[in-house]
Protein backbone atom coordinates (compact mmCIF):
# COMPACT_ATOMS: atom_id res chain seq x y z
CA UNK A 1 -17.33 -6.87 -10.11
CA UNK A 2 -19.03 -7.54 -6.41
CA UNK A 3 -16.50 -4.28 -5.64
CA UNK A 4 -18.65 -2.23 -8.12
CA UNK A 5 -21.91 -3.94 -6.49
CA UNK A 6 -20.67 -3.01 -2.79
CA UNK A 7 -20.26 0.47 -3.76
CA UNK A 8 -23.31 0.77 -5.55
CA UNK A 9 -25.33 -1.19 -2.33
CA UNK A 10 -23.38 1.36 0.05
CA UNK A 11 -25.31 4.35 -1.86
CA UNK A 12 -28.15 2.94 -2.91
CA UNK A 13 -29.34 1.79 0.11
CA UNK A 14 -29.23 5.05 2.57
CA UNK A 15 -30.49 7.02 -0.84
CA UNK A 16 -33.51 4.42 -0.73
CA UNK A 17 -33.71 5.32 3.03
CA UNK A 18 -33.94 9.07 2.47
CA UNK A 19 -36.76 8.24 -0.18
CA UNK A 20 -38.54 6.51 1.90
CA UNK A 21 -38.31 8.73 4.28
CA UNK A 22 -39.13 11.45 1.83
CA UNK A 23 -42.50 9.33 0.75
CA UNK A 24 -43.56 8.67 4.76
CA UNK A 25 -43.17 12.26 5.58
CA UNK A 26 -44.69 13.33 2.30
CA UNK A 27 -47.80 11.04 3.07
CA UNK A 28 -47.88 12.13 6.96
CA UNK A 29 -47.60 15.61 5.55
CA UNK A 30 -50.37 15.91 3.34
CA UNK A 31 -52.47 13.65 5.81
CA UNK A 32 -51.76 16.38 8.39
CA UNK A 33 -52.69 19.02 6.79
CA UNK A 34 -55.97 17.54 5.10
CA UNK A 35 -56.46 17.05 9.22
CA UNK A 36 -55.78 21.10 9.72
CA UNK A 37 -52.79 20.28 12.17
CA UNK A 38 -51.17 23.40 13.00
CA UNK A 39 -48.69 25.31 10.92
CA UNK A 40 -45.57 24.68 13.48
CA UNK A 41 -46.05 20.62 12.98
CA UNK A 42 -46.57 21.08 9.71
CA UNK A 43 -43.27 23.42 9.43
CA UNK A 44 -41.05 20.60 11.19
CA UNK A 45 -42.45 17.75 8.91
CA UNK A 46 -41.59 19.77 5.88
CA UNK A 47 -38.31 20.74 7.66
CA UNK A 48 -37.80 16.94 7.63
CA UNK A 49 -39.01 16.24 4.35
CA UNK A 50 -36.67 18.85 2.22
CA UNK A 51 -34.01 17.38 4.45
CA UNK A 52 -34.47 13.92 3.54
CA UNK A 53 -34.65 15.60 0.14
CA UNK A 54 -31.15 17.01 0.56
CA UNK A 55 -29.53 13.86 2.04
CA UNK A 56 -30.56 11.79 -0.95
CA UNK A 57 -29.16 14.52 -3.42
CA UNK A 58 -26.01 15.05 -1.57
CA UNK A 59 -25.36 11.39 -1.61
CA UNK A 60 -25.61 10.77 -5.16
CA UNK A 61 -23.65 13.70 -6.10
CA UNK A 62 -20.86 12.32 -3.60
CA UNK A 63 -21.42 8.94 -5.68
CA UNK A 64 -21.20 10.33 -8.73
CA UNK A 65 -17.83 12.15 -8.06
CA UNK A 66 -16.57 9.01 -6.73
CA UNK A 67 -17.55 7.07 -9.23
CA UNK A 68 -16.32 9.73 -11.45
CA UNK A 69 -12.86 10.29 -9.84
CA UNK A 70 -12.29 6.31 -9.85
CA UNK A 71 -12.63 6.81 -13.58
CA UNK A 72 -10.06 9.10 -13.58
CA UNK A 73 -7.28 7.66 -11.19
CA UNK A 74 -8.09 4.05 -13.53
CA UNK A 75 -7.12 6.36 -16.52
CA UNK A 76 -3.85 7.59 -14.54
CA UNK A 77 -2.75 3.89 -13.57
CA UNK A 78 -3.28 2.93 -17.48
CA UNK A 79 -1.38 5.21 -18.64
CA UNK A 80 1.35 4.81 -16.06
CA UNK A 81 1.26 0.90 -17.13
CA UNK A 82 1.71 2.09 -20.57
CA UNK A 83 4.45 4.43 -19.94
CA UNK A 84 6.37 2.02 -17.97
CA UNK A 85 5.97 -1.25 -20.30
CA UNK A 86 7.34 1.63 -23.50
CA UNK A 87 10.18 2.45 -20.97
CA UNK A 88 10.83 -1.07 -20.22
CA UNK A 89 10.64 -1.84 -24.05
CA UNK A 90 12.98 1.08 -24.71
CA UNK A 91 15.64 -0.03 -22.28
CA UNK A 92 15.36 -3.41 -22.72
CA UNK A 93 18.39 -4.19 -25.52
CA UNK A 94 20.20 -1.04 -23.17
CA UNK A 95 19.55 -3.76 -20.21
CA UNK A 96 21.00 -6.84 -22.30
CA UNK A 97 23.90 -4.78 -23.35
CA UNK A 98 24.93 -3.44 -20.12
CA UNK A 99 24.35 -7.10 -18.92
CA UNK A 100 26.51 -8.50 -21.69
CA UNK A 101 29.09 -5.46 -20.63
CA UNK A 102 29.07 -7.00 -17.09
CA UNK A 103 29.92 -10.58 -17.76
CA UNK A 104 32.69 -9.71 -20.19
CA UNK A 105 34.26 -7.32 -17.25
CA UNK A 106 33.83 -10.33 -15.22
CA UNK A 107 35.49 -12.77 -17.62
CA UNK A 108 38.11 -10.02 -17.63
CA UNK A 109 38.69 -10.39 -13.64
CA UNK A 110 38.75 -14.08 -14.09
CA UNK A 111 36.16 -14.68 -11.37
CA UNK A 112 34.88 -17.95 -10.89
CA UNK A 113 30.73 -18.91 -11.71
CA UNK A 114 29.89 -17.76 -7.97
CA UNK A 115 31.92 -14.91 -8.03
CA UNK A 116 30.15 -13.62 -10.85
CA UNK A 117 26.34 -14.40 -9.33
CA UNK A 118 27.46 -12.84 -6.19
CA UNK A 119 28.45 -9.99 -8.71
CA UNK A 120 25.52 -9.09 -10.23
CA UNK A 121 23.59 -9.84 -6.71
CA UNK A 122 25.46 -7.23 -4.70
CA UNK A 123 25.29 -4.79 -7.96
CA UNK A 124 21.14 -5.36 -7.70
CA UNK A 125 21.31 -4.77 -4.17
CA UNK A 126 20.94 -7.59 -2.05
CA UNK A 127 22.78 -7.80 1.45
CA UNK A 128 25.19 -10.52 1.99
CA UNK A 129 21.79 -12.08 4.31
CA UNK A 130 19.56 -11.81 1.76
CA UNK A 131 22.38 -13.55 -0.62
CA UNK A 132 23.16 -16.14 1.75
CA UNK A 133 19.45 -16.87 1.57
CA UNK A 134 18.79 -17.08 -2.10
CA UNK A 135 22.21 -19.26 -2.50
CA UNK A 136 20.97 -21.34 0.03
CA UNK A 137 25.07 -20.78 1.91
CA UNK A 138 26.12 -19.02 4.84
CA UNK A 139 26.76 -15.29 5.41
CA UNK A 140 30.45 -15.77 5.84
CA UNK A 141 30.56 -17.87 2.97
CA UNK A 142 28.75 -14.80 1.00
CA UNK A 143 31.32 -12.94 2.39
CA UNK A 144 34.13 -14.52 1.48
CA UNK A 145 33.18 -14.85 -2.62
CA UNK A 146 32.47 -10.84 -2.34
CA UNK A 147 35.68 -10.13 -1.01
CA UNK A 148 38.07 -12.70 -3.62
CA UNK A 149 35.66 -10.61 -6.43
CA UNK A 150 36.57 -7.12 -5.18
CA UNK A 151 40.67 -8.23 -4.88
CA UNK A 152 40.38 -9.69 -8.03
CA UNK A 153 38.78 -6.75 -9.49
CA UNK A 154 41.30 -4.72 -7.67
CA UNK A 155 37.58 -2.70 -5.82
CA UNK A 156 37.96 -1.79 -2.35
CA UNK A 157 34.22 -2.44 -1.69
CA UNK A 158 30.24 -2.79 -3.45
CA UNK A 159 29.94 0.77 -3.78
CA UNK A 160 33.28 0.80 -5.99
CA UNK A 161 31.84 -2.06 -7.89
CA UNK A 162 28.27 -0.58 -8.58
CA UNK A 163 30.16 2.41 -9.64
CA UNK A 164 32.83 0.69 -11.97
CA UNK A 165 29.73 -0.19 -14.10
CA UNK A 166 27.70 2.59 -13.61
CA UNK A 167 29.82 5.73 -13.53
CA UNK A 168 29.59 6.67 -16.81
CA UNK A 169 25.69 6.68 -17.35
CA UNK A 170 25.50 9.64 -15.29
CA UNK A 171 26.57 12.17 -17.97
CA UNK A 172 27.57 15.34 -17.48
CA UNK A 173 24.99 18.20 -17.69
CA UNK A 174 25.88 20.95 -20.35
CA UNK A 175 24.98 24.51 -20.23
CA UNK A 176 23.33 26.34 -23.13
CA UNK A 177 26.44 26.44 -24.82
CA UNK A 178 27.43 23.60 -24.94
CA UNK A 179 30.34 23.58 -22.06
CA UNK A 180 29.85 20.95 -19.09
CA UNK A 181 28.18 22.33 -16.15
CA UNK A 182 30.60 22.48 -13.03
């Protein structure tokens, strides 16, 4: 709320400047020529007045496309929020399956409770640091759990891992009739 006050001060006030403006040079206009000041003063001051005119007008048109392009990017992030909460609801019981998928593989290999949290850790992408953080453990330590997973997975590394589980959702492409695409 004070945003939409802050923008509305930051126009209002230099359009009320213009309009007063406008209103001085108006008066001091009409005084001058009631006064029979010559037509080259007279030319400037209007000069100045359809000026201060113009300012104002430009101003608030700027405003209003502001305003009215705010409107428009608030529309944009909605629906962007929408579309990702639908995808996130889509792929949610995908999620809990491929998670379920993943600790069965890792029952499989046998690996011990730490094993299988540094597991799922390296497959989300954390660095052995950032692991050794969040576990509250040394690097080496880190280390050491990643490598006992990969020999007992029989993976030479993390990328091998990430792509043990995730190999197969990158399906082939097909061609219009139906063959894979090479």
């Amino acid at each position: 709320m004070s945003n939409d006050r802050d923008d509305l001060r930051q126009v209002v006030l230099p359009i009320a400047l213009f309009a007063a403006i406008f209103v001085l040079i108006g008066w001091d206009l009409a005084a001058d020529y009631g006064e029979g000041s010559d037509w080259a003063h007279l030319g400037l001051e209007l000069f100045v007045l359809v000026a201060a005119a113009f300012g104002a007008l430009v101003l608030w048109l700027r405003f209003r496309q502001a305003r009215s392009d705010l409107v428009v990017l608030e529309q944009d992030l909605a629906t962007a929020r929408e579309q990702a909460e639908r995808w996130r609801g889509e792929s949610r019981d995908l999620l809990e399956g491929l998670g379920a998928a993943i600790e069965r593989q890792f029952m499989r290999w046998q690996l011990t409770p730490a094993e299988s949290e540094i597991g799922l850790l390296l497959l989300k992408g954390l660095s052995h640091k950032e692991l050794a953080g969040l576990r509250d453990t040394s690097e080496r330590t880190v280390r050491e759990q990643a490598r006992s997973l990969y020999r007992k997975a029989g993976l030479p590394g993390r990328a091998s891992l990430s792509a043990f589980f995730l190999e197969d959702l990158l399906l082939p492409q097909h061609s219009a009739d139906g063959a894979e695409a090479e």
